[in-house]
Protein backbone atom coordinates (compact mmCIF):
# COMPACT_ATOMS: atom_id res chain seq x y z
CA UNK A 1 30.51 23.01 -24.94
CA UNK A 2 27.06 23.28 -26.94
CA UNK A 3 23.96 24.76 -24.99
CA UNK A 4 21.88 21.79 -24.76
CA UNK A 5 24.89 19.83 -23.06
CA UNK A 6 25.77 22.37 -20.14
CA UNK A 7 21.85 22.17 -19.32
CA UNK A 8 21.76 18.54 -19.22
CA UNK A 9 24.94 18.74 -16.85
CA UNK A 10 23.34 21.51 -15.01
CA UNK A 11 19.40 19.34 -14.46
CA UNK A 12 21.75 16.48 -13.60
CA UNK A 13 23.72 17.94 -10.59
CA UNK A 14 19.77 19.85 -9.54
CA UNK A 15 18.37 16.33 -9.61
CA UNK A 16 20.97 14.40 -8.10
CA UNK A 17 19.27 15.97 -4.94
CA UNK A 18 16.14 13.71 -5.58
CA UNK A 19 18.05 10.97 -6.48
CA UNK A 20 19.91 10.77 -2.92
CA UNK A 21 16.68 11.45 -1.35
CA UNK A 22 15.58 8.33 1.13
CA UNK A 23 12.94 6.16 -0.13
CA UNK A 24 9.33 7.32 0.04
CA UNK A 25 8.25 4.83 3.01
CA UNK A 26 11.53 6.19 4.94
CA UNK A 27 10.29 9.74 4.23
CA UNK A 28 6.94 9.12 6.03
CA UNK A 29 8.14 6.45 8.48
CA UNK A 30 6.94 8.38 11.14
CA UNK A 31 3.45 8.55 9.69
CA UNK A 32 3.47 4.83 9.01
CA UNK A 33 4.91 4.26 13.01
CA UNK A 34 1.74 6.43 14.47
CA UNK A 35 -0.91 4.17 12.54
CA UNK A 36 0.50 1.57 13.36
CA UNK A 37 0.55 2.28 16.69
CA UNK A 38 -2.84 3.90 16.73
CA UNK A 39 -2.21 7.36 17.22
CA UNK A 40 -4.49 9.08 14.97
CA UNK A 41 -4.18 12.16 16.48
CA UNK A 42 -0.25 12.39 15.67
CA UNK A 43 -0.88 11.35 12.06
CA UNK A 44 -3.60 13.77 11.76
CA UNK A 45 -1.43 16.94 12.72
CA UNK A 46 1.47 15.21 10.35
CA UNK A 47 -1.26 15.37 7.43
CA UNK A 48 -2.25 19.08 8.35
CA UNK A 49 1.41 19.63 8.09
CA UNK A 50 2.28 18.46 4.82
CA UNK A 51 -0.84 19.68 3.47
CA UNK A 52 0.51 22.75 1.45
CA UNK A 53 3.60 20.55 0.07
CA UNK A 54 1.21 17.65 -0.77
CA UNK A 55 -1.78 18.74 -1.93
CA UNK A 56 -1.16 19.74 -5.14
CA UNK A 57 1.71 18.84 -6.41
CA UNK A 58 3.24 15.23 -7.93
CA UNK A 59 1.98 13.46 -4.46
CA UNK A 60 -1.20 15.04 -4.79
CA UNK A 61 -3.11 11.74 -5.07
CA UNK A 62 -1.41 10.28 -2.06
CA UNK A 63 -1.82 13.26 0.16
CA UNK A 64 -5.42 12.90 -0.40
CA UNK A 65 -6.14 9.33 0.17
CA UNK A 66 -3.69 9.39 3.42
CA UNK A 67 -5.83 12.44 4.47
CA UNK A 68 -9.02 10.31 4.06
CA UNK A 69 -7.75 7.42 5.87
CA UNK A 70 -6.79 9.31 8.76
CA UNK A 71 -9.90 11.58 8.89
CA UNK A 72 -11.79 8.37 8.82
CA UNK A 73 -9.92 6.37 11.47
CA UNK A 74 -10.84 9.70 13.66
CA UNK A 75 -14.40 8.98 12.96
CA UNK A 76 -14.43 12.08 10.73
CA UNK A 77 -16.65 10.77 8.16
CA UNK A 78 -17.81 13.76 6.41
CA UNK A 79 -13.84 15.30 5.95
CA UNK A 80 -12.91 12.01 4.77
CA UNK A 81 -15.29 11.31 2.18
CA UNK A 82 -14.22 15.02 1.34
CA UNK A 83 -10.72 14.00 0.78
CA UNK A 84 -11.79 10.70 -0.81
CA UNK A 85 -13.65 12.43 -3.22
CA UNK A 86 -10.64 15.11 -4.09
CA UNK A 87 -8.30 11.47 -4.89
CA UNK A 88 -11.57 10.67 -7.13
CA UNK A 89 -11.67 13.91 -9.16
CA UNK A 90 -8.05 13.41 -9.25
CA UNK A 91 -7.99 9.93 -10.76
CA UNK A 92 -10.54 10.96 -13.77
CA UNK A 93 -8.84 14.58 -14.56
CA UNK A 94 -5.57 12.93 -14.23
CA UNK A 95 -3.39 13.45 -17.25
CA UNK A 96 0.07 12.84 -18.54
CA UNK A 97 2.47 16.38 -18.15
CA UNK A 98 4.83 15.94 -21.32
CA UNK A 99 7.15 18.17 -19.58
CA UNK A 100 7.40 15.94 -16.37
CA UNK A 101 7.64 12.49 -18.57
CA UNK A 102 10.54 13.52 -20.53
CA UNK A 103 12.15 14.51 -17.60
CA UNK A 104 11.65 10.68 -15.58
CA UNK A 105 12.77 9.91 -19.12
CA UNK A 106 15.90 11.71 -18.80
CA UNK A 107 16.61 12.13 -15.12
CA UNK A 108 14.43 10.65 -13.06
CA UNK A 109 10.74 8.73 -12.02
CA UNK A 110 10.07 10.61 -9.34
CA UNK A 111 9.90 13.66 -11.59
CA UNK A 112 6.40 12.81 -12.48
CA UNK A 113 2.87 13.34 -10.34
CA UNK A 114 2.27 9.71 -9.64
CA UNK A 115 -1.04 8.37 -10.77
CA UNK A 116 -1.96 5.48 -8.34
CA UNK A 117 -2.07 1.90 -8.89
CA UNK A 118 -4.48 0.02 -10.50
CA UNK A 119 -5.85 -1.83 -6.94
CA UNK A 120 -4.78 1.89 -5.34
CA UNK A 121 -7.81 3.66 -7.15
CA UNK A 122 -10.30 0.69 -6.68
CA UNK A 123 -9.79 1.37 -2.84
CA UNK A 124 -10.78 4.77 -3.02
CA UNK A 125 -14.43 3.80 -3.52
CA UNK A 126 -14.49 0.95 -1.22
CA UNK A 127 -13.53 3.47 1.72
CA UNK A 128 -15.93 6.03 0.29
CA UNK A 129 -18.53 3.13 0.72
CA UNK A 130 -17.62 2.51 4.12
CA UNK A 131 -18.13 5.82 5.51
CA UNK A 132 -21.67 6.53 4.01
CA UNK A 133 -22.41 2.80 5.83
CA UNK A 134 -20.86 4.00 8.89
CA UNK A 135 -23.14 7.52 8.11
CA UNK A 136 -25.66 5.05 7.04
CA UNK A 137 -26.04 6.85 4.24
CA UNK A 138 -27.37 3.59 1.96
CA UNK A 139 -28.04 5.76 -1.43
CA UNK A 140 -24.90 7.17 -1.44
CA UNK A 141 -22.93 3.59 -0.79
CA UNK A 142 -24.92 2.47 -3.58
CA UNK A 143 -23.75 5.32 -5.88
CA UNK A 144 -20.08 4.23 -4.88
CA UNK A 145 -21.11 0.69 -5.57
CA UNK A 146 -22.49 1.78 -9.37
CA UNK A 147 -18.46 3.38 -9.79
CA UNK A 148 -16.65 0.45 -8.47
CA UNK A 149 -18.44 -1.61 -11.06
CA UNK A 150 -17.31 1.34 -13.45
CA UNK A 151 -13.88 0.89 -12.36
CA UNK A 152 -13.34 -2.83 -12.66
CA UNK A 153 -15.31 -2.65 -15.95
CA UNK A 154 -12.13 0.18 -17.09
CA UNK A 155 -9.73 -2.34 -15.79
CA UNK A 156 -11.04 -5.56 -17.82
CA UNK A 157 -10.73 -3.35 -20.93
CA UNK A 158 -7.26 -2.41 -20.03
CA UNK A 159 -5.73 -5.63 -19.60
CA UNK A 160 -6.94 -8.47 -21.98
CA UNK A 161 -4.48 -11.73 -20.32
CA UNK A 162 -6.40 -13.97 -18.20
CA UNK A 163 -2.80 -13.62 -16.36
CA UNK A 164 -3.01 -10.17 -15.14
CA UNK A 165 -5.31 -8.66 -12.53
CA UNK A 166 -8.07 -7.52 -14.39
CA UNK A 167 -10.89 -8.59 -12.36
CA UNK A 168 -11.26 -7.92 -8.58
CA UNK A 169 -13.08 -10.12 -6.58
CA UNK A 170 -13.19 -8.14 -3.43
CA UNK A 171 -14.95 -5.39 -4.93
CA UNK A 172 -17.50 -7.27 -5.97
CA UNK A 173 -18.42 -8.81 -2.45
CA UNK A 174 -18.44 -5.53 -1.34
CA UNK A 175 -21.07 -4.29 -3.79
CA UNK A 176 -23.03 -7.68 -2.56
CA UNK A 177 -23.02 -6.16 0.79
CA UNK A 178 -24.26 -2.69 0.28
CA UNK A 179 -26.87 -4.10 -1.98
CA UNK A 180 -27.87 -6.16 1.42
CA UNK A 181 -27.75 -2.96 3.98
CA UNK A 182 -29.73 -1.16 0.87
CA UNK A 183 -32.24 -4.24 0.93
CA UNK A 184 -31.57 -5.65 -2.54
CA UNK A 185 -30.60 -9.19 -2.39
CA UNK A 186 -30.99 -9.62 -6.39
CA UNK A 187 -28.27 -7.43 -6.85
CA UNK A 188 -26.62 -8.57 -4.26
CA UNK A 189 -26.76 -12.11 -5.15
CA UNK A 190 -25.50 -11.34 -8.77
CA UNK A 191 -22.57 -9.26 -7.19
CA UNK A 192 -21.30 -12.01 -5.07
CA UNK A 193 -22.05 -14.66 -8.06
CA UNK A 194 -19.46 -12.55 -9.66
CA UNK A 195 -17.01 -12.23 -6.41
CA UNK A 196 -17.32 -16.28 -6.43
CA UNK A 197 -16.18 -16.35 -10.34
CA UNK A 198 -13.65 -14.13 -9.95
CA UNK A 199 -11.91 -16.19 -6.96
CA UNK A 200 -12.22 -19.46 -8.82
CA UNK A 201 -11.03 -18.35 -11.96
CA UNK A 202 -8.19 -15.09 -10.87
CA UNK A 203 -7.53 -15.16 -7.31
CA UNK A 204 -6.93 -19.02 -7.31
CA UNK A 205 -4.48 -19.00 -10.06
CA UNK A 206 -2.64 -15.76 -9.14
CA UNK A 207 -2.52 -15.57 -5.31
CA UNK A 208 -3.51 -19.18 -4.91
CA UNK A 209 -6.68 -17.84 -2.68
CA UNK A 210 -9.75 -20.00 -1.82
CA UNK A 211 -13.08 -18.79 -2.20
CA UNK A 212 -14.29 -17.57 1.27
CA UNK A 213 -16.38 -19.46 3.82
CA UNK A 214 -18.67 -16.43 4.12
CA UNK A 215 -19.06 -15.44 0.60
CA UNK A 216 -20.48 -19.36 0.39
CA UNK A 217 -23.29 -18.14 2.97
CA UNK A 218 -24.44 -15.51 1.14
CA UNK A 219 -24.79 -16.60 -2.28
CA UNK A 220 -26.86 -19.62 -0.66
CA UNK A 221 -28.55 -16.86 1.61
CA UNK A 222 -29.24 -14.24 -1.38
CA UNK A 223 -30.39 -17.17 -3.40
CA UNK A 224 -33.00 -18.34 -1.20
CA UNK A 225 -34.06 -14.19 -0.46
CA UNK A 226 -34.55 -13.78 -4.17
CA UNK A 227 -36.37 -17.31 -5.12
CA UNK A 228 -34.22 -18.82 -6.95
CA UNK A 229 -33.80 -22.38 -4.83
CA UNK A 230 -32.80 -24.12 -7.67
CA UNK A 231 -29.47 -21.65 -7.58
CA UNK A 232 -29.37 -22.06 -3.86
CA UNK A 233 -29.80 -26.01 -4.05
CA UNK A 234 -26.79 -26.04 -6.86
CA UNK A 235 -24.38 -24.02 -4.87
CA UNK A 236 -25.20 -26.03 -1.24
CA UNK A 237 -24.55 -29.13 -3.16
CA UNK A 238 -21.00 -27.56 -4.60
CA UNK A 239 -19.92 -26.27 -1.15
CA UNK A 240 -21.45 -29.01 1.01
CA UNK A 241 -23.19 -26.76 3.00
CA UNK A 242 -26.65 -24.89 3.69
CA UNK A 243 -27.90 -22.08 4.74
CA UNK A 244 -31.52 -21.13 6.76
CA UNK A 245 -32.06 -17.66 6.65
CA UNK A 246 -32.95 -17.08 10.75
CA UNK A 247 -35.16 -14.98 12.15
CA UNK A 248 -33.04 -13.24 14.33
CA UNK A 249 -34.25 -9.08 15.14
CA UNK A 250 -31.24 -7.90 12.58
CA UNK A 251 -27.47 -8.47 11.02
CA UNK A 252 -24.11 -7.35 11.23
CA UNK A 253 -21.55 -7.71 8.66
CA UNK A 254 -18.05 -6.42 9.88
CA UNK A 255 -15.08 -6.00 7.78
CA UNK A 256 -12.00 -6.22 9.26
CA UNK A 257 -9.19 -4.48 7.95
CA UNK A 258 -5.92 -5.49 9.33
CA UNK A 259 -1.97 -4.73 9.20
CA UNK A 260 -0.50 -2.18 6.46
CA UNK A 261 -0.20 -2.46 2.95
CA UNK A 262 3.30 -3.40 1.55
CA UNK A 263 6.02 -0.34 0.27
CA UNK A 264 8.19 0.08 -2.22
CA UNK A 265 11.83 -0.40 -2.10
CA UNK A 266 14.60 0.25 -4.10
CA UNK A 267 16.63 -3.02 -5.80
CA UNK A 268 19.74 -3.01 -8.26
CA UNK A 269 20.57 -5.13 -11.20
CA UNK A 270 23.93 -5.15 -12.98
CA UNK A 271 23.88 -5.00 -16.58
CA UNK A 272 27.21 -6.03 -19.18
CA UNK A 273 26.99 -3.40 -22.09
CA UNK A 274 27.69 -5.25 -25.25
CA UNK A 275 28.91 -3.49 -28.33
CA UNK A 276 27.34 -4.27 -31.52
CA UNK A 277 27.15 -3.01 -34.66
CA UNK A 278 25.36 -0.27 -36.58
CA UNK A 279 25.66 1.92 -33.46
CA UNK A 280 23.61 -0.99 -31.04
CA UNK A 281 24.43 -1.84 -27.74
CA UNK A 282 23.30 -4.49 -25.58
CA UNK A 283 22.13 -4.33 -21.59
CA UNK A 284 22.69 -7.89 -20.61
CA UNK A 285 22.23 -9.53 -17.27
CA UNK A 286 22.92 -13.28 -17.83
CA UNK A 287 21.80 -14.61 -14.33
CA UNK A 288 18.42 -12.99 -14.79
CA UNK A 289 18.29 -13.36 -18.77
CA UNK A 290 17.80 -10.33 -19.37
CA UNK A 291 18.93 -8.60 -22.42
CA UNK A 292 17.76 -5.41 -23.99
CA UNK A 293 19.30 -3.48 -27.27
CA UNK A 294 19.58 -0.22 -27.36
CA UNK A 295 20.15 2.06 -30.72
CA UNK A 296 23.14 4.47 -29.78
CA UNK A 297 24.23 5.95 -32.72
CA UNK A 298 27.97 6.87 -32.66
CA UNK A 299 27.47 8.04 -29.42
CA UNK A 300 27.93 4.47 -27.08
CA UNK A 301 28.51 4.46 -23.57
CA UNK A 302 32.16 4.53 -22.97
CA UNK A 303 31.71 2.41 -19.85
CA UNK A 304 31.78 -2.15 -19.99
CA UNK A 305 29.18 -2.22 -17.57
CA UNK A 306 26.08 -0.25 -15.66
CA UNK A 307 23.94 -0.28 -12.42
CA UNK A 308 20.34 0.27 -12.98
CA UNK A 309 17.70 0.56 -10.39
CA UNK A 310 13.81 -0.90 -10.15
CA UNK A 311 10.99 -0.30 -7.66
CA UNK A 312 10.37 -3.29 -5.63
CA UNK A 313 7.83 -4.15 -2.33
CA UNK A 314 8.63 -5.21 0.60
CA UNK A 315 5.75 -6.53 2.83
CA UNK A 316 4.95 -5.38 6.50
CA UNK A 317 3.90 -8.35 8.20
CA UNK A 318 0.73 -8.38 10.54
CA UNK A 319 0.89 -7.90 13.94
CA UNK A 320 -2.60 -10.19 14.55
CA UNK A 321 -2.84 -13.35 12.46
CA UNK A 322 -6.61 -14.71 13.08
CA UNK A 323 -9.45 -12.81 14.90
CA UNK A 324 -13.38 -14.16 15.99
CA UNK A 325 -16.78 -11.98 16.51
CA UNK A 326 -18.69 -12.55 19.55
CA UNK A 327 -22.35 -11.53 19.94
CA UNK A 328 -25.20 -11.84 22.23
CA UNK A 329 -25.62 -15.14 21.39
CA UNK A 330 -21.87 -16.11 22.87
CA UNK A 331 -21.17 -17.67 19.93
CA UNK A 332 -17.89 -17.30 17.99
CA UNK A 333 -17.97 -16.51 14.26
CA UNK A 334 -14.97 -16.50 12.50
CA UNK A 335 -13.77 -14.67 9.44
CA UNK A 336 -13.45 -15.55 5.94
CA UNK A 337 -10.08 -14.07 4.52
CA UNK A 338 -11.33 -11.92 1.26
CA UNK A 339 -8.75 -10.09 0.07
CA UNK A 340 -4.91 -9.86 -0.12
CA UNK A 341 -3.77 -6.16 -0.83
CA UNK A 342 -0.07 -7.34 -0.18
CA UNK A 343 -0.29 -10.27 -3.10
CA UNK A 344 -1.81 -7.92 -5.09
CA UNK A 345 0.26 -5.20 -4.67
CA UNK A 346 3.32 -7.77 -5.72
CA UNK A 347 1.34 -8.96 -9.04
CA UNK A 348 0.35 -5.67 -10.50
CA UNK A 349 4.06 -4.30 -10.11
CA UNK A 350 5.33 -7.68 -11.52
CA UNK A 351 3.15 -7.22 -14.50
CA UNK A 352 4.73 -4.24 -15.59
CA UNK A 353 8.15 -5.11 -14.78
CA UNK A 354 9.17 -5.32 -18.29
CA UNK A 355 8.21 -1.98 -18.76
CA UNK A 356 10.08 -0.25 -15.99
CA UNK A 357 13.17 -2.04 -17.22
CA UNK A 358 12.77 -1.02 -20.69
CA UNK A 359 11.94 2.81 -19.47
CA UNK A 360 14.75 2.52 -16.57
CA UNK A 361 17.37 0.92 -19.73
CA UNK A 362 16.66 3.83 -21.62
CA UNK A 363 17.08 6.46 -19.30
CA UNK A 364 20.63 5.31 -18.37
CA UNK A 365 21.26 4.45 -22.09
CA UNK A 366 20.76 8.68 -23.03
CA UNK A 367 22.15 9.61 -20.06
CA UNK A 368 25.67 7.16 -21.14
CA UNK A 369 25.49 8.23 -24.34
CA UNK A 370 25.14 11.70 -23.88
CA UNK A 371 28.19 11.33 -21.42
CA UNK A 372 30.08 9.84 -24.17
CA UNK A 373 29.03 13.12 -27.25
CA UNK A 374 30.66 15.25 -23.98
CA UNK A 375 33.88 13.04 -23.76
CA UNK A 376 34.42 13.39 -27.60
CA UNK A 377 34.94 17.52 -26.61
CA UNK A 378 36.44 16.92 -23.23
CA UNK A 379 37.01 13.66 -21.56
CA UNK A 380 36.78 14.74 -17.95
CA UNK A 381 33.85 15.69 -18.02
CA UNK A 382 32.54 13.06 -19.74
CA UNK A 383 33.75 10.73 -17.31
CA UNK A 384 32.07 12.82 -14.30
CA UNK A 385 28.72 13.16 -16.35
CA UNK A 386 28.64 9.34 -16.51
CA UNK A 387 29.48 9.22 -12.76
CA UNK A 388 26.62 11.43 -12.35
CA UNK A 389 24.13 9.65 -14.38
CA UNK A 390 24.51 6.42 -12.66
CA UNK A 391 23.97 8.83 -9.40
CA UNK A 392 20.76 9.96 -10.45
CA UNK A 393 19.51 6.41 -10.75
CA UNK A 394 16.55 6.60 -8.48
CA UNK A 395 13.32 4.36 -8.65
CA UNK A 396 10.04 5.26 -8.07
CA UNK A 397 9.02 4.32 -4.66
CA UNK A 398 6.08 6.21 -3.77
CA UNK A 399 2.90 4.08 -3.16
CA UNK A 400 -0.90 4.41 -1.14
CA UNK A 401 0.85 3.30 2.13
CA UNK A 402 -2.15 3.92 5.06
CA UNK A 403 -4.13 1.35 3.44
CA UNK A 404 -4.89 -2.27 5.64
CA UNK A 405 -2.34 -5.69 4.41
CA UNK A 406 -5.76 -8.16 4.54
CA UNK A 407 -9.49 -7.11 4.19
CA UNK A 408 -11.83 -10.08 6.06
CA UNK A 409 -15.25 -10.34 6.94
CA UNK A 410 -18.33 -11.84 8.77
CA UNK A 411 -21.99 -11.67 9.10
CA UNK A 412 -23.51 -12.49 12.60
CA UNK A 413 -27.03 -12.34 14.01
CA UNK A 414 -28.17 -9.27 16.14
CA UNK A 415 -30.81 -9.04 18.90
CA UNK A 416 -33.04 -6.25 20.02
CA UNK A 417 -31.80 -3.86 21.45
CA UNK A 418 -27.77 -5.05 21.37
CA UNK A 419 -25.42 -2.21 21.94
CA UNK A 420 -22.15 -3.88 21.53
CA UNK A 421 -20.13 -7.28 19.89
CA UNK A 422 -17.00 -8.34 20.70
CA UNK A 423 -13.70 -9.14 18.57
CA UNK A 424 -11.29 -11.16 19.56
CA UNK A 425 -7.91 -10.80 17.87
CA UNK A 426 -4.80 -13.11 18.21
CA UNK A 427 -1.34 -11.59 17.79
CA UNK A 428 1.30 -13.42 16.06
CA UNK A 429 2.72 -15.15 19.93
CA UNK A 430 -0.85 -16.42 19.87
CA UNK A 431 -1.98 -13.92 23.00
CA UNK A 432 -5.28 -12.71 23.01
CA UNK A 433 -7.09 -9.65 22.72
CA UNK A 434 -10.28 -8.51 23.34
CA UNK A 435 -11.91 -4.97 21.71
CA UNK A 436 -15.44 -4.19 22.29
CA UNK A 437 -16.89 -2.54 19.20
CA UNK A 438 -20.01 -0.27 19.57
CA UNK A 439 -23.15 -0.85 17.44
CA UNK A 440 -24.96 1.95 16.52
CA UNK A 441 -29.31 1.90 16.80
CA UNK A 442 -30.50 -0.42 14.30
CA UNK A 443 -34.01 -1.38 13.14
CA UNK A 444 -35.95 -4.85 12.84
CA UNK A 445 -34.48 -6.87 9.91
CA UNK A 446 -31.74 -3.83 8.72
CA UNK A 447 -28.46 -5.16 7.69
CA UNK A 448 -25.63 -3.12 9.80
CA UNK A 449 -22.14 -2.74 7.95
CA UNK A 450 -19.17 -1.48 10.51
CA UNK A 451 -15.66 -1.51 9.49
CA UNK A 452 -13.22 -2.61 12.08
CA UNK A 453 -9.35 -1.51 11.90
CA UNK A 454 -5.97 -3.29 13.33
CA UNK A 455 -3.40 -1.53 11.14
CA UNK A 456 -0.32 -2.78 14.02
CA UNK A 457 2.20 -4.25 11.84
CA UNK A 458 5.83 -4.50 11.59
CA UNK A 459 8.14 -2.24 10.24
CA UNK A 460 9.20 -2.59 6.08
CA UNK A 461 12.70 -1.74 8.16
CA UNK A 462 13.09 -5.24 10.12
CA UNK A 463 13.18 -7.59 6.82
């Protein structure tokens, strides 16, 4: 048997290991259970654990962001930024290993370092943000507010169909309210001009998402700081609605991040190999209309029909549905829902479906037909190297998993003096909950921005 053949035999029985392997959510399940639960201390020792494995290797990029998250939930600001900044470096320096490509060509995905998603590395700012606010650090949220806008500026360029997420709404409110705490409210109104563009024209088409109540406040809020009433005046008249800034001692804008972030599964489609001619074959699914030639040479897969397998999410769903603020004032102010990480994380994979079909095709296509050059020397083991091939059939599963399902938000007044608000969250058996949140010492007229975190959630496992 020729050289190149025993290797390829030899890499597929090593890899078949990896193939086998539980999916990356039921690898770190246990992780995933003690955020969820709130035990940051048992997720912390977890991270300090896998930190040699992790760090930098092909899960280098999650290691880190999952190490921020954590060190942040812990009130660790500093470390986490740290971390944050390590998934940053990675992100830019991040390129394509030849050697591991051609081997998730040949073998397997989860051969490669994965790169993050597109929403995935947008994140990594806005947490970065949030700790220098929590630091109150305004310069330094600012500088993470100059590389969002570098970010989603990369992302327009990379996709140009007004179908694809290209343009991230979210992102921009949050510039809009770092601008604010840094006490810029032409910038600010610009950014959340922008946020209020981008949920007309993207979010409303592909996650069917209103504008929110709150972003409506502060454009009319922003306008009216700035001088320009006649902007103001327009957008009351659009929403039906107005806005008097008060006079109230100072403001608090809360976001509240709540439930997990979808993961990735595992799903299999059969595909009918067709025979054609000039050494073509055909992957055809007919009750997904799906069909995909392939150039085999003389070599074509001996077998009528294949599995092949696809990444897929499957959605954690929130343990609280709706949640109110509470100040001094004993009024309730509710929260305006601003962005969907779980419909995102669903449309950017979906985008690129035809891709990972295409690449998945191929893979078992080489692997068949190299199964098939073997059987022409010695059919036995032509027929197990098939067997094996189909084995080795692993998707990619591996995804940012710490981060929150739903990012909302509100702005309420503050009074002199005021040491703590209120939130009151509602579960999903509509019981109530009530957390007090400590405020930190604010000044006359400064803008406070606290994050606030309910990551409870229900297991992938249950649905």
């Amino acid at each position: 048997m020729k050289y190149y053949l025993r290797f390829f035999i030899c890499a597929v029985v090593a890899v078949i290991v990896v193939a086998c392997a539980p999916t990356f959510y039921e690898k770190t399940y246990e992780f995933n259970k003690a955020l969820a639960e709130g035990n940051f201390e048992s997720a912390s020792i977890m991270m300090q654990q896998s930190e040699k494995k992790m760090s930098s290797g092909r899960l280098e990029f999650l290691y880190y962001v999952n190490a921020g998250m954590v060190a942040s939930l812990m009130n660790d600001f500093e470390k986490s930024n740290k971390d944050f900044q390590k998934a940053d470096i990675f992100i830019e320096d991040h390129k394509k290993n030849v050697f591991e490509e051609g081997g998730a060509l040949l073998l397997n995905p989860n051969l490669t370092t994965y790169p993050g998603e597109d929403h995935e590395k947008l994140m990594v700012n806005y947490f970065k943000a949030l700790n220098y606010l929590e630091m109150r650090q305004y310069n330094e949220a600012l500088v993470e507010c100059k590389r969002m806008n570098i970010r989603l500026n990369q992302l327009s360029d990379k996709y140009k169909s007004d179908k694809k997420y290209k343009r991230d709404a979210f992102i921009n409110v949050m510039m809009g309210i770092v601008y604010e705490a840094f006490n810029d409210p032409n910038n600010a109104f610009i950014a959340y001009r922008n946020a209020l563009d981008i949920y007309q024209n993207d979010y409303a088409k592909l996650f069917k998402m209103p504008v929110p109540a709150q972003l409506k406040y502060d454009l009319i809020r922003t306008a009216r700081k700035t001088g320009l009433h006649n902007e103001a005046d327009k957008y009351a008249a659009e929403f039906g609605m107005d806005f008097q800034e008060d006079d109230s001692y100072a403001h608090l804008t809360l976001l509240w991040n709540n439930g997990m972030s979808p993961v990735k599964a595992e799903w299999g489609v059969n595909f009918a190999i067709v025979q054609g001619r000039n050494g073509y074959v055909t992957f055809v699914n007919k009750e997904l209309g799906l069909s995909f030639p392939f150039y085999c040479g003389n070599d074509k897969p001996t077998v009528s029909w294949i599995k092949a397998v696809f990444p897929k999410y499957v959605e954690r769903k929130n343990f609280y549905k709706n949640a109110r603020l509470v100040g001094a004032d004993n009024i309730a102010y509710k929260f305006s829902h601003a962005q969907d990480i779980n419909a995102i994380s669903f449309k950017v994979l979906e985008e690129r479906m035809l891709v990972e079909f295409s690449k998945t095709l191929l893979r078992v296509a080489m692997k068949q037909s190299i199964a098939a050059k073997v059987s022409q020397e010695n059919e036995g083991w032509g027929a197990a190297l098939s067997i094996l091939g189909s084995a080795t059939e692993s998707a990619d599963t591996r995804s940012w998993q710490s981060m929150p399902r739903d990012i909302s938000y509100t702005r309420i007044p503050l009074e002199e003096g005021q040491t703590s608000v209120d939130i009151i969250l509602t579960n999903d058996k509509g019981v109530e909950e009530t957390k007090t949140i400590p405020l930190p010492q604010f000044a006359k007229g400064e803008n406070v921005v606290l994050p606030f975190y309910s990551l409870a959630s229900y297991s992938a496992q249950q649905y």
